[in-house]
Protein backbone atom coordinates (compact mmCIF):
# COMPACT_ATOMS: atom_id res chain seq x y z
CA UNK A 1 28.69 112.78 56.63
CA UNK A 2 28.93 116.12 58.87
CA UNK A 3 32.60 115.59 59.23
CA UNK A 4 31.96 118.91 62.72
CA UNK A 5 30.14 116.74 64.49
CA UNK A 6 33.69 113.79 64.91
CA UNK A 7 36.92 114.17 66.15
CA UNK A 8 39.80 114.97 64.18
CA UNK A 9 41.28 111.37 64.49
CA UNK A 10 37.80 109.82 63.59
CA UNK A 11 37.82 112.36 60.49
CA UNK A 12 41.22 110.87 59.46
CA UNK A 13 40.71 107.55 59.98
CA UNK A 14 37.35 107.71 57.51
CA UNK A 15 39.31 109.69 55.06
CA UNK A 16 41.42 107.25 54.81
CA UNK A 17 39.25 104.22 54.47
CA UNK A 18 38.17 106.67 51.71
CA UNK A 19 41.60 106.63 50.35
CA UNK A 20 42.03 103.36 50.45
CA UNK A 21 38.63 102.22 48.66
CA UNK A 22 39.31 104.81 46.00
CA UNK A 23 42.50 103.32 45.43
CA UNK A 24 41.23 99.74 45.45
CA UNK A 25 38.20 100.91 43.26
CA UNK A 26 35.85 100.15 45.36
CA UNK A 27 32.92 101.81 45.55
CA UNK A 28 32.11 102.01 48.84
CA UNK A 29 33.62 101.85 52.20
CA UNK A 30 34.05 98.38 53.98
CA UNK A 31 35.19 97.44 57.35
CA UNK A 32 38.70 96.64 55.75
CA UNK A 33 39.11 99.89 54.52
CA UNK A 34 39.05 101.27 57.85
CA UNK A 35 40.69 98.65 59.72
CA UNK A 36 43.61 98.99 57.30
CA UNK A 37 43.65 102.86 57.69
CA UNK A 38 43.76 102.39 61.71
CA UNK A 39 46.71 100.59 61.18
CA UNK A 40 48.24 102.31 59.07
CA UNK A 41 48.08 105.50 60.79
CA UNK A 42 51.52 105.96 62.47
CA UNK A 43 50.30 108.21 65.49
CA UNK A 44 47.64 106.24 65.98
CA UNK A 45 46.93 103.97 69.15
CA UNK A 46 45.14 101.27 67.64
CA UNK A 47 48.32 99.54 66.96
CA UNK A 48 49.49 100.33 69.94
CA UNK A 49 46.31 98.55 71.90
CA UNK A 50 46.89 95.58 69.94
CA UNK A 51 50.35 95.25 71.15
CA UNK A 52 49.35 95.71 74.86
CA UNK A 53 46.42 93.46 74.45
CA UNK A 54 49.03 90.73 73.24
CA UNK A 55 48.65 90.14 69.50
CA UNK A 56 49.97 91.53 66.36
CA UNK A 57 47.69 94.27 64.80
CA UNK A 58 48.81 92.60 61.45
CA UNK A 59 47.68 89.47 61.88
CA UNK A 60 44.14 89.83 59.83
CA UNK A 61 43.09 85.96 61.13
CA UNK A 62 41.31 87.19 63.80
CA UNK A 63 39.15 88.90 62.10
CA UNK A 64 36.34 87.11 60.38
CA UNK A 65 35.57 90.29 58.10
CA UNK A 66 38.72 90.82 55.54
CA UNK A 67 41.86 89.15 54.96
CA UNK A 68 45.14 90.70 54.11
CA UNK A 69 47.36 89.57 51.05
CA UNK A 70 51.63 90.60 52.65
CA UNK A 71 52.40 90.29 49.17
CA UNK A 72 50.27 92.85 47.47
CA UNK A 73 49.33 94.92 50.84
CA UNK A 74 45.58 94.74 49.70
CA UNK A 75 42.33 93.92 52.38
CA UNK A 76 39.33 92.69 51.09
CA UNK A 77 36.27 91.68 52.43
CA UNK A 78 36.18 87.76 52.99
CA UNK A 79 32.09 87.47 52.21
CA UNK A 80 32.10 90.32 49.25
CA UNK A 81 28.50 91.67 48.66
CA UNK A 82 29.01 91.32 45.38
């Protein structure tokens, strides 16, 4: 990936996602990763949007892609490839 051709936020949001998968051994990058880096990004505004839009950014059930585990802080995809 040309990492010139994004912004800077975009840039940190994938390199985290990177992060994350890395860290989860996974070996590539899945929409949890980066939904979990958005998040988790405190100067971010996705957060933010999901509070104005009238739901909890945490609250994974409405997305059909991953589901979070509160207890361990791990995503994962909820129809792995695999």
């Amino acid at each position: 990936m040309n990492f010139d051709k994004i912004t800077q936020k975009c840039g940190e949001t994938i390199r985290g996602a990177q992060e994350i998968a890395k860290r989860e051994s996974n070996s590539s990058i899945e929409c949890a990763h980066i939904l979990l880096a958005l998040l988790s990004d405190s100067e971010g505004l996705f957060p933010e949007l999901c509070a104005k839009a009238g739901f909890d950014a945490w609250d994974f059930s409405m997305f059909d892609m991953c589901k979070f585990d509160a207890e361990t802080g791990r995503v994962t995809d909820r129809n792995p490839r695999y």
